[in-house]
Protein backbone atom coordinates (compact mmCIF):
# COMPACT_ATOMS: atom_id res chain seq x y z
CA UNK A 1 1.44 23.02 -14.71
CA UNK A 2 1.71 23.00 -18.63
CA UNK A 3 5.20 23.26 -18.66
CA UNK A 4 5.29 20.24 -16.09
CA UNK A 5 3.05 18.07 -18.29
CA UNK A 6 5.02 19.24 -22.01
CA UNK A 7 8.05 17.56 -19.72
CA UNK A 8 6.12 14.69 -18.76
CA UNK A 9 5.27 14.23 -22.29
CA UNK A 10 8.63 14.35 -23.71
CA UNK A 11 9.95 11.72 -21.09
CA UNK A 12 7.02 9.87 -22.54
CA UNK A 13 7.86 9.61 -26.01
CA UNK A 14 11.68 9.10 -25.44
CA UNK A 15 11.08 6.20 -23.02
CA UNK A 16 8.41 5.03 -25.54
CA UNK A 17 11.14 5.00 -28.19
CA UNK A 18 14.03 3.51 -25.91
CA UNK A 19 11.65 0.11 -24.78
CA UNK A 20 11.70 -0.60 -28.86
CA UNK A 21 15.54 -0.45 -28.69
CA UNK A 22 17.29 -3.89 -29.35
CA UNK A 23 20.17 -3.36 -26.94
CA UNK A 24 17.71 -1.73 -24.13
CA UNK A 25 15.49 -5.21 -24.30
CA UNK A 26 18.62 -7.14 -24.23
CA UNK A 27 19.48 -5.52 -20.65
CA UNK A 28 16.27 -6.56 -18.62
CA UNK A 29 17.13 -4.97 -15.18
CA UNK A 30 17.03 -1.35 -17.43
CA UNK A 31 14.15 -2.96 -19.91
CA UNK A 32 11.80 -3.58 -16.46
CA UNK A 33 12.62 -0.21 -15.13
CA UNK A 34 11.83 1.47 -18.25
CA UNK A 35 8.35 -0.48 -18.41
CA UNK A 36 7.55 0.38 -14.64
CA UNK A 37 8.08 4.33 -15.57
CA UNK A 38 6.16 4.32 -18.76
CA UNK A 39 3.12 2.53 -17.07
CA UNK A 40 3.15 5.62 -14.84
CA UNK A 41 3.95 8.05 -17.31
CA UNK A 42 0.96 6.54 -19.39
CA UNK A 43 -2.27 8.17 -17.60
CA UNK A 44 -0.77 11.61 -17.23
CA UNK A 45 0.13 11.43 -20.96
CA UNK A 46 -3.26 10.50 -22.04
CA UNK A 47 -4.65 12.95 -19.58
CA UNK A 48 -2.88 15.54 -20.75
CA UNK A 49 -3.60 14.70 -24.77
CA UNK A 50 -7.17 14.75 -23.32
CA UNK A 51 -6.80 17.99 -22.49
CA UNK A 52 -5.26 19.46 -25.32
CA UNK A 53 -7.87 18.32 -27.28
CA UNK A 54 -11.19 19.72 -25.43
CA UNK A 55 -8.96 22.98 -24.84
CA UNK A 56 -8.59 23.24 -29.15
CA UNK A 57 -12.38 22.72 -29.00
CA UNK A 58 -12.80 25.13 -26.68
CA UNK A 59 -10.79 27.50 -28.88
CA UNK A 60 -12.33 26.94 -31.77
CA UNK A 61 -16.15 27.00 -30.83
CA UNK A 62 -15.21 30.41 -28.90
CA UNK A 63 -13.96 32.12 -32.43
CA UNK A 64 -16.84 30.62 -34.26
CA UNK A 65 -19.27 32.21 -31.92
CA UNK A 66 -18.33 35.34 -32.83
CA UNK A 67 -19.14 34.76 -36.63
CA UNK A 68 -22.61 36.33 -36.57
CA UNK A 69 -23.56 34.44 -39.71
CA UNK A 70 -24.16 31.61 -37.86
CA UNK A 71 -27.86 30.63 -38.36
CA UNK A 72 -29.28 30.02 -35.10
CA UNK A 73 -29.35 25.97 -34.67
CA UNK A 74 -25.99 25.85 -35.91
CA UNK A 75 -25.17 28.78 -33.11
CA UNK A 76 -26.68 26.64 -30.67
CA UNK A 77 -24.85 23.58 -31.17
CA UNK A 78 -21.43 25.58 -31.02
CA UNK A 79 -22.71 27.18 -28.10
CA UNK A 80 -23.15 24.02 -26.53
CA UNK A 81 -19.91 22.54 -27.86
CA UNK A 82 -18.28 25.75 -26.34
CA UNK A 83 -20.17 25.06 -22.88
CA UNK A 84 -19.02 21.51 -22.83
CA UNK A 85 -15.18 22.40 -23.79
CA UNK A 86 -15.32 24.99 -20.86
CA UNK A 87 -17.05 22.11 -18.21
CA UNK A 88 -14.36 19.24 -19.64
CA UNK A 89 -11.34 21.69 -19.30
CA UNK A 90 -12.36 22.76 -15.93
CA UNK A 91 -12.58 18.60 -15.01
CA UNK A 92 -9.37 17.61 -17.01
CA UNK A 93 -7.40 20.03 -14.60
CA UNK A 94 -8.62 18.89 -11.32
CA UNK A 95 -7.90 15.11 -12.58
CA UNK A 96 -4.29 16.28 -14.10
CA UNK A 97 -3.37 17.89 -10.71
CA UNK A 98 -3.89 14.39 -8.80
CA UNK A 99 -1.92 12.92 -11.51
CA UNK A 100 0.79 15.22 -11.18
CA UNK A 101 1.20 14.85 -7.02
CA UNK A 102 4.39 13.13 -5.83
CA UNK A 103 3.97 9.21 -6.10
CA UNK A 104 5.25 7.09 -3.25
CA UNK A 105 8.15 5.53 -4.41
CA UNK A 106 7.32 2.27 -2.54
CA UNK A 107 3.79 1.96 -4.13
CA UNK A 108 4.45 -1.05 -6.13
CA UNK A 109 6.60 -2.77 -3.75
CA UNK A 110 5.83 -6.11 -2.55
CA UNK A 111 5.09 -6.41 1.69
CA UNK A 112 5.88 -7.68 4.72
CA UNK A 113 2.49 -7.86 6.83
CA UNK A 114 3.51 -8.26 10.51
CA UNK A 115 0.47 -8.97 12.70
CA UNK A 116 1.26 -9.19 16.47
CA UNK A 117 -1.51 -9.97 19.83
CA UNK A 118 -1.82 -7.00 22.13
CA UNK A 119 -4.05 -6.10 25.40
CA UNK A 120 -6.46 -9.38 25.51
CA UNK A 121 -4.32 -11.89 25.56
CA UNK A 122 -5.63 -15.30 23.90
CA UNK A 123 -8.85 -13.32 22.52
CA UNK A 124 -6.12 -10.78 20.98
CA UNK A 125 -3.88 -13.66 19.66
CA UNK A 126 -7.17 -15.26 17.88
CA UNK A 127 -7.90 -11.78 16.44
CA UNK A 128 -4.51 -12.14 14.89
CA UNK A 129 -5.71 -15.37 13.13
CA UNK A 130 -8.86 -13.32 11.76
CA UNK A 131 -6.38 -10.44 10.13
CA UNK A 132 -4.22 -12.68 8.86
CA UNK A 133 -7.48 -14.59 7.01
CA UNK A 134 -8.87 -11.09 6.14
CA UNK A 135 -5.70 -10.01 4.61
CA UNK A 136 -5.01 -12.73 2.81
CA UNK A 137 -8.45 -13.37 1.39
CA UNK A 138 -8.18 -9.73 -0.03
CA UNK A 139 -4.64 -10.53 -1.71
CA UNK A 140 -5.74 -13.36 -3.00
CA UNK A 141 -8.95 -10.96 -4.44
CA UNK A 142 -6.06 -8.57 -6.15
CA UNK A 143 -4.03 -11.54 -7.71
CA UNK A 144 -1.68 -11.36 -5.16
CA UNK A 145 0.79 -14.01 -3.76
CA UNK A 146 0.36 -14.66 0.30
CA UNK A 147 3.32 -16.66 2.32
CA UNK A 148 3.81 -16.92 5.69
CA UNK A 149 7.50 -16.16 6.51
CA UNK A 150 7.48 -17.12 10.65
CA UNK A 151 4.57 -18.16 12.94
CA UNK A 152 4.26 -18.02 17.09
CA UNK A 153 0.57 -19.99 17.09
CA UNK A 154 -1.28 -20.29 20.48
CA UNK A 155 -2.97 -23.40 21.72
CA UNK A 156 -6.32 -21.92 20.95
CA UNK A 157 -5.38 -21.23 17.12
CA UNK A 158 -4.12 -17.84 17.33
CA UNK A 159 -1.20 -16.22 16.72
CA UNK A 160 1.11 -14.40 19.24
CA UNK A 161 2.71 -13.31 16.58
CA UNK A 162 2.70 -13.64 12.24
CA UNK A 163 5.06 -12.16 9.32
CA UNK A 164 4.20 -12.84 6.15
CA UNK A 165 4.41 -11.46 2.99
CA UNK A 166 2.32 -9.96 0.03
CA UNK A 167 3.86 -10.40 -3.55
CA UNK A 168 2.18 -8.49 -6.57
CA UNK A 169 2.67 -5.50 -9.04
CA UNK A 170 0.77 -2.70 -6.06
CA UNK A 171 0.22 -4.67 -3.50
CA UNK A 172 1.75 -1.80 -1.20
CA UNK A 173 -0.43 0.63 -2.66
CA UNK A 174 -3.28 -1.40 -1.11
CA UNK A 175 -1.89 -2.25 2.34
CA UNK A 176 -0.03 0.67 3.73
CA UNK A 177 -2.97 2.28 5.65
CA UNK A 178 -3.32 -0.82 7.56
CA UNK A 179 -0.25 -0.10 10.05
CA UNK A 180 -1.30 1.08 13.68
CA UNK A 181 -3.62 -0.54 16.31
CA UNK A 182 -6.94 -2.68 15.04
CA UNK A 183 -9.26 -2.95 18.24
CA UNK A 184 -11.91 -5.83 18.30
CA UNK A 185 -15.14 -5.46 20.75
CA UNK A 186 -17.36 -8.79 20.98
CA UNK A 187 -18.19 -11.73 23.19
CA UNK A 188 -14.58 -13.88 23.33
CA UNK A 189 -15.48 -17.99 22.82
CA UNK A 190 -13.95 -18.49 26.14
CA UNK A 191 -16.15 -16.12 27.54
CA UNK A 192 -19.05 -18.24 29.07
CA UNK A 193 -21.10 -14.77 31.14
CA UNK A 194 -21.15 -13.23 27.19
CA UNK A 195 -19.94 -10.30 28.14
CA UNK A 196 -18.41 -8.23 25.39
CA UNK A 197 -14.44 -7.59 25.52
CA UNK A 198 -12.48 -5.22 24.21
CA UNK A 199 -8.64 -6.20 22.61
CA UNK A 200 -6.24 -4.71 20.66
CA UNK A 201 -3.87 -6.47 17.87
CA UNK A 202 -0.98 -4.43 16.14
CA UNK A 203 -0.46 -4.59 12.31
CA UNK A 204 3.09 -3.25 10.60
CA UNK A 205 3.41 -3.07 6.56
CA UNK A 206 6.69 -2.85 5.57
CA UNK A 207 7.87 -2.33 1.58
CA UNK A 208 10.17 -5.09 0.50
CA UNK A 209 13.60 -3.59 1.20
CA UNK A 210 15.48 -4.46 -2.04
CA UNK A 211 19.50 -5.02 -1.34
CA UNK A 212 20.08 -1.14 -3.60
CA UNK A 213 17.36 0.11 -1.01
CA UNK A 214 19.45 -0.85 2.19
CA UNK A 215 22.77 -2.64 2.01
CA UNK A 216 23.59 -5.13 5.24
CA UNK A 217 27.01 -5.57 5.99
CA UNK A 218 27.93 -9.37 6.39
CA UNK A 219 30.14 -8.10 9.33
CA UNK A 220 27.45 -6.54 11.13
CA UNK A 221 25.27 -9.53 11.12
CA UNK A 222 25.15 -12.80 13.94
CA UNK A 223 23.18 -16.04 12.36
CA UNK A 224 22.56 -18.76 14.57
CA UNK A 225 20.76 -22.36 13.82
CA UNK A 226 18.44 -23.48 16.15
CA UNK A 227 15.83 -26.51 15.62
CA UNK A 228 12.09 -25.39 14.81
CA UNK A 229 9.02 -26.02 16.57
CA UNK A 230 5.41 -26.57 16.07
CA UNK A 231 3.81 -28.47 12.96
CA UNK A 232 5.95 -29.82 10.07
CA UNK A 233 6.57 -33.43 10.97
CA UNK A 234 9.41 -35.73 11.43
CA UNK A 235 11.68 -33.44 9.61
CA UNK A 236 11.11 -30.19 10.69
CA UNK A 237 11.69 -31.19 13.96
CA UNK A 238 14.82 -33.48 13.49
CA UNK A 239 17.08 -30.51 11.78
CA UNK A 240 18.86 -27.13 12.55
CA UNK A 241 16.97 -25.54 9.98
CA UNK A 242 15.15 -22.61 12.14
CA UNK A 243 17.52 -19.37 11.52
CA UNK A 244 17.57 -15.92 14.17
CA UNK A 245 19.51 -13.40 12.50
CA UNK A 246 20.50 -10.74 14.77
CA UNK A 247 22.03 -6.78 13.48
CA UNK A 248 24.32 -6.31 15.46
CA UNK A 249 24.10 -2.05 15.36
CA UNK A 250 20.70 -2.21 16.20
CA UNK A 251 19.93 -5.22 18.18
CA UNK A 252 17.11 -5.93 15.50
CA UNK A 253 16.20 -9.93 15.69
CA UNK A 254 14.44 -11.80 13.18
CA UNK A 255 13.90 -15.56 13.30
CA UNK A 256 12.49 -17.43 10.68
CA UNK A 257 11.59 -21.52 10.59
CA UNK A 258 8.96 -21.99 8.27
CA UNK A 259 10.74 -22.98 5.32
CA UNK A 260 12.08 -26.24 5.28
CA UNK A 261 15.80 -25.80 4.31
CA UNK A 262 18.21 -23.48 6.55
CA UNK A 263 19.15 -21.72 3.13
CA UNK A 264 15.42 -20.88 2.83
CA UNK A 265 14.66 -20.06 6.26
CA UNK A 266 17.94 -17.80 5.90
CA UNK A 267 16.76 -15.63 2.92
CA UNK A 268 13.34 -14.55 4.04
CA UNK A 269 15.22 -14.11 7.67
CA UNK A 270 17.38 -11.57 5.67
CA UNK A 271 14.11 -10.33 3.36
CA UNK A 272 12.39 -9.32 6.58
CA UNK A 273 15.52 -7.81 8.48
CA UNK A 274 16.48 -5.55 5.30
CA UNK A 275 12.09 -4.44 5.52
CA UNK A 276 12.74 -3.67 8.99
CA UNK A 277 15.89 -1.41 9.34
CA UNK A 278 14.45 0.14 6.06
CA UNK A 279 10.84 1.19 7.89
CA UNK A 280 13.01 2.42 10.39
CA UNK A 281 14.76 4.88 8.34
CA UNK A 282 12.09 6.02 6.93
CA UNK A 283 10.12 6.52 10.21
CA UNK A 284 13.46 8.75 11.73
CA UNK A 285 12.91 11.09 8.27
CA UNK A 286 8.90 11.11 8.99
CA UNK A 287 9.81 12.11 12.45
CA UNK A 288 12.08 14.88 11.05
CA UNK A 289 9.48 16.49 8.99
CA UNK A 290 6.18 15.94 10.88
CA UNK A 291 6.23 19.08 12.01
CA UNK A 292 6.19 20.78 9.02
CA UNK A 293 3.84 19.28 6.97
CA UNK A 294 1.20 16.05 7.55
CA UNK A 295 -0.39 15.10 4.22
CA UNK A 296 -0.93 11.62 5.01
CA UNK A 297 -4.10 9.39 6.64
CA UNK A 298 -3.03 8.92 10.07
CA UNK A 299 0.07 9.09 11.23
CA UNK A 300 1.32 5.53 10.16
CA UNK A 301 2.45 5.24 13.58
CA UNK A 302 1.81 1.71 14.85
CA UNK A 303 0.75 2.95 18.58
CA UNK A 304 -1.86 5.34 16.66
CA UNK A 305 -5.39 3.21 16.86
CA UNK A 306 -6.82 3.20 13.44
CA UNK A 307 -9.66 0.91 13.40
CA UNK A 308 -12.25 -0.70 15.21
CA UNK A 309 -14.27 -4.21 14.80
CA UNK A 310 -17.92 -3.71 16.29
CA UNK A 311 -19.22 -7.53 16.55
CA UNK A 312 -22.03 -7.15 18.30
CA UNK A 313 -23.15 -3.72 15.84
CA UNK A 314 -21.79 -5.34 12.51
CA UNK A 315 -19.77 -2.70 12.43
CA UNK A 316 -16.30 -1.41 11.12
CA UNK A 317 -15.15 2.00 12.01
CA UNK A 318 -12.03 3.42 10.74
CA UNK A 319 -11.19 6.19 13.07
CA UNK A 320 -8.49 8.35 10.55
CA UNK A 321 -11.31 9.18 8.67
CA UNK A 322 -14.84 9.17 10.44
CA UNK A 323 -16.00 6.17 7.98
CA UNK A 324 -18.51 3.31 9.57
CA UNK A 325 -19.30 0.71 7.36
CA UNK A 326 -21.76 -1.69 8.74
CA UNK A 327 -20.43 -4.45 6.67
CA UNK A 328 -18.29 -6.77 9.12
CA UNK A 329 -18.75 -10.12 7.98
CA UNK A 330 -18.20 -9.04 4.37
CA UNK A 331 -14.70 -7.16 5.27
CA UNK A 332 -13.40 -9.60 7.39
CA UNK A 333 -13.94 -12.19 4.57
CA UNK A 334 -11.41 -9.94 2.29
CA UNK A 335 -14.26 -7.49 0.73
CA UNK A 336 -11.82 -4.67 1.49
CA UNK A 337 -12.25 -2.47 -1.47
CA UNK A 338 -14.74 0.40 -0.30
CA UNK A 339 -12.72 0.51 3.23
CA UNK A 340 -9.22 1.17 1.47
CA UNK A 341 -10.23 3.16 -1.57
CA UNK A 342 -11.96 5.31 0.80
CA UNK A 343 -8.36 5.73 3.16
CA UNK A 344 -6.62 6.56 -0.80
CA UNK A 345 -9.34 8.94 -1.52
CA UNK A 346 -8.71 10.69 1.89
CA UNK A 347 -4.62 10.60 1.59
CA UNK A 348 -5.18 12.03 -2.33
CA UNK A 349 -6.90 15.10 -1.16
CA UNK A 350 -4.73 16.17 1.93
CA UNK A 351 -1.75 15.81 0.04
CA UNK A 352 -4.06 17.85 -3.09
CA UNK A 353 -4.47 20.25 -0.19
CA UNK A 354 -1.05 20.42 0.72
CA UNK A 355 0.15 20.98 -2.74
CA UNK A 356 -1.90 23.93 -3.33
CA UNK A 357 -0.69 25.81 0.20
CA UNK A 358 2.69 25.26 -1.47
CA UNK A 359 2.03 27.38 -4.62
């Protein structure tokens, strides 16, 4: 692990020195990726200089013990000094080795949130509408930018169907866990015996596909123009600015309308397709390796139920990892802190525990 971190550190101080460099500012697209590596370089250098530090006080208390002209306060205070060294050396390694795990490339990626109605029907499709409030109280919580990308709403104020994405430095390290089945139990307002029902909504969380992540070939693509529907006005109902982009390869269709030029509607049709075929390359290579190794929370699979919404209880449960908050009203309104640092926690120490079976 030493040798690891003495490599880390090097990388440190040369990208350190190359961010000062005149021509390297002057070329932002190298300048930015520069900056994104040395902000996580930073905490395992820091770490590490941590370390060195309690270990040379750990080295030098344990010599000066042995000087047995040491009168006995000043014995005890190196003593102690020596204790302490030992206890902060011992804690400095645990904290380096979660440092040092592989970090997931995408983790700082902007999202694609797609939220879609499943078994309830109109009391699924108005669950959708809650998710799509929760998540985008809690992005606006983290700084984050929310925008709605396309929108099937139902007559009730649900949504069949909602994409949208999530822009800000992290923001997938805060929303991947949320892909899989979210299952709702309470009394639906149409429901007029108050019995309680049971319904399911689906949630995907895609990275932003950038065009060096996933290249679409003009070729392979059909784009037709059709006129939008639903709220907007005069205009959004007088033009062909509503845009389905179809792949060709795979038969993957994306329509967009919610922008208000065909150009716009057009890009984040593209922004979403590029997301898409992207997840599903990386779901074939999770396939591929499954069976050798699972050191993830859940399976990220979006048939896999994850979570359930209690009503009646108060209740969230997320069933990955056995945790019950009773804290409903306070989640749903975006308080979704405890819930998801609780899924990182979890994913940090099966892939800790997965690391260590590997040495």
């Amino acid at each position: 692990m030493i040798d690891k971190l003495e490599e880390v550190e090097k990388r440190y101080d040369e990208v350190n020195s190359l961010v000062c460099q005149s021509d390297v500012v002057a070329d932002m697209d190298r300048y930015t990726a520069l900056m994104k590596e040395l902000k996580h370089l930073t905490p395992i250098v820091e770490k590490f200089r941590e370390y060195k530090k309690a270990k040379a006080n750990f080295e030098e208390s344990k010599e000066m013990l042995g000087d047995s002209s040491l009168d006995e306060d000043f014995a005890q205070m190196v003593k102690d000094e020596f204790e302490q060294s030992k206890a902060d050396i011992e804690r400095i390694e645990e904290e380096l080795k979660i440092l040092l795990l592989p970090r997931d490339p995408n983790d700082d990626k902007n999202v694609i949130v797609e939220i879609r109605g499943g078994a309830g029907g109109e009391e699924s499709a108005l669950f959708a509408g809650v998710l799509f409030r929760m998540y985008s109280m809690y992005a606006e919580s983290k700084g984050f930018k929310t925008e709605v990308i396309s929108a099937s709403e139902t007559g009730l104020g649900g949504y069949k169907e909602i994409s949208f994405s999530i822009t800000g430095d992290g923001a997938y390290s805060r929303f991947k866990f949320e892909s899989g089945v979210h299952r709702v139990q309470r009394v639906p307002e149409t429901e007029s015996q108050g019995r309680i029902h049971t319904s399911t909504t689906t949630v995907a969380v895609l990275p932003e596909a950038e065009e060096v992540d996933f290249e679409i070939l003009d070729k392979d693509l059909q784009i037709d123009t059709f006129r939008a529907s639903g709220a907007g006005g005069q205009h959004i109902n007088k033009t062909s600015s509503a845009i389905r982009v179809t792949h060709i390869p795979t038969g993957t269709v994306v329509e967009c309308q919610d922008q208000r030029s065909q150009h716009q509607n057009k890009e984040k049709a593209l922004l979403v397709l590029r997301a898409r075929l992207l997840d599903a390359e990386r779901a074939k290579q999770n396939a591929q390796i499954a069976g050798e190794r699972k050191a993830q929370v859940g399976t990220g699979d979006r048939s896999e139920r994850i979570r359930t919404y209690n009503y009646p209880q108060g209740r969230v449960s997320d069933h990955r990892i056995n945790l019950t908050l009773y804290k409903l009203e306070s989640i749903l309104n975006g308080d979704m802190d405890e819930l998801i640092d609780a899924l990182i926690t979890a994913d940090t120490a099966e892939k800790l525990k997965a690391s260590q079976g590997e040495e």
